[in-house]
Protein backbone atom coordinates (compact mmCIF):
# COMPACT_ATOMS: atom_id res chain seq x y z
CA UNK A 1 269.16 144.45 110.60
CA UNK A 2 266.35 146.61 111.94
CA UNK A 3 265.57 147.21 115.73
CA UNK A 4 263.57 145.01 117.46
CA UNK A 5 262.21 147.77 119.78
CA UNK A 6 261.84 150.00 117.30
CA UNK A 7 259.81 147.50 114.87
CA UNK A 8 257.90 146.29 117.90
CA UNK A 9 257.07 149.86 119.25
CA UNK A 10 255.58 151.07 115.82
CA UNK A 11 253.59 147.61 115.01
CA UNK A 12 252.26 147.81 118.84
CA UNK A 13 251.02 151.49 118.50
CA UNK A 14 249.75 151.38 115.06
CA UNK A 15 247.42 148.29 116.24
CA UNK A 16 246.60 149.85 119.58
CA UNK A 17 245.95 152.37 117.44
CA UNK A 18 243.57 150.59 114.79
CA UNK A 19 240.24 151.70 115.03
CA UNK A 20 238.70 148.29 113.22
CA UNK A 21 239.31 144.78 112.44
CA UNK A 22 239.80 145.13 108.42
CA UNK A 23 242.63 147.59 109.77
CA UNK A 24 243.71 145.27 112.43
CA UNK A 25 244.06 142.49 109.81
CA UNK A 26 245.95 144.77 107.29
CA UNK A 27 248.58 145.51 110.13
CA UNK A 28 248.60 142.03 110.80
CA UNK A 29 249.78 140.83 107.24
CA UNK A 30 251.98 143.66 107.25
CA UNK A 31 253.65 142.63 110.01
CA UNK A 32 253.46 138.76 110.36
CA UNK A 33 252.05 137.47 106.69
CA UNK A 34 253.80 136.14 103.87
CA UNK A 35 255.84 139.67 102.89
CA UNK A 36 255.39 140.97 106.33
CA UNK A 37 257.98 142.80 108.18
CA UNK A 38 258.78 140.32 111.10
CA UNK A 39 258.62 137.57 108.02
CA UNK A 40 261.15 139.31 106.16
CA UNK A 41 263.76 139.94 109.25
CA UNK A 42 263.00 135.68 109.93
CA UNK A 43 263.90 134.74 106.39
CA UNK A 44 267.81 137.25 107.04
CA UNK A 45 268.07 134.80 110.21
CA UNK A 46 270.01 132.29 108.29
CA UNK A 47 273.07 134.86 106.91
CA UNK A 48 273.85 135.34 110.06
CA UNK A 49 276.16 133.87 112.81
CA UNK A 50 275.43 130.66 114.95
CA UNK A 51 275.22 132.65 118.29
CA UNK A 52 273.81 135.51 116.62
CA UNK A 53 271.12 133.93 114.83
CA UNK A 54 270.05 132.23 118.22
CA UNK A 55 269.55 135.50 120.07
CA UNK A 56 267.74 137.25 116.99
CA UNK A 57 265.36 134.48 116.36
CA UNK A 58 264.68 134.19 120.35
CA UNK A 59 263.72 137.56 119.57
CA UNK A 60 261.83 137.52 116.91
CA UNK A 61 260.07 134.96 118.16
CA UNK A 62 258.70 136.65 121.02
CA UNK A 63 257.96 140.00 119.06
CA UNK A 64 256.06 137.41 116.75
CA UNK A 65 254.03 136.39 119.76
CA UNK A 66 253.44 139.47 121.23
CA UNK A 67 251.77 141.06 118.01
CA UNK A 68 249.32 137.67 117.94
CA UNK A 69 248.35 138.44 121.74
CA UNK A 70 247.70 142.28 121.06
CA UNK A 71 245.86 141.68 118.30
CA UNK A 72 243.48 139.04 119.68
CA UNK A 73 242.97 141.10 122.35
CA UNK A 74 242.13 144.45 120.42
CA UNK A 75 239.34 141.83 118.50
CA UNK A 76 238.00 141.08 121.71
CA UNK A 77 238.06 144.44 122.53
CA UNK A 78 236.03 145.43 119.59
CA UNK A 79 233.80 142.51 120.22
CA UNK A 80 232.79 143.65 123.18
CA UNK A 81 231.91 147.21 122.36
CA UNK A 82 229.93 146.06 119.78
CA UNK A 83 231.87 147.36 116.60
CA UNK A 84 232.08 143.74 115.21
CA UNK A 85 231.71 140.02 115.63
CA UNK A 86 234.01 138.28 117.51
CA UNK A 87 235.85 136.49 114.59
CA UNK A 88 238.62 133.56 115.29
């Protein structure tokens, strides 16, 4: 299975990165929509081990949190500077 780090470094920088919220909502169903990459790894959870599964979905669940909070924050980011409405 992939990296957590390493899935949650490039997701991170590529929507730090984003410079507006039709490309902040493409990296968002890349990541956490129906196909998306965190979705994907979620669906594996069950082929693995009791113990195992436990830790990865811990983890996955907190990577899938994390991406929500960055992204709401880079909207309200753009909100403010006046690139786009504030949209919830």
């Amino acid at each position: 299975m992939q990296d957590l780090s390493e899935l949650k470094s490039k997701i991170l920088k590529s929507i730090i990165e984003t410079a507006s919220s039709d490309d902040l909502e493409s990296i968002r169903i890349s990541s956490l929509g129906k196909k998306g990459s965190v979705t994907m790894l979620m669906k594996q959870l069950g082929k693995l081990q009791p113990q195992e599964r436990k830790e990865r979905g811990r983890g996955l669940n907190l990577l899938q949190t994390e991406i929500n909070s960055v992204i709401e924050k880079q909207r309200k980011i753009f909100s403010l500077k006046g690139f786009e409405p504030l949209t919830l």
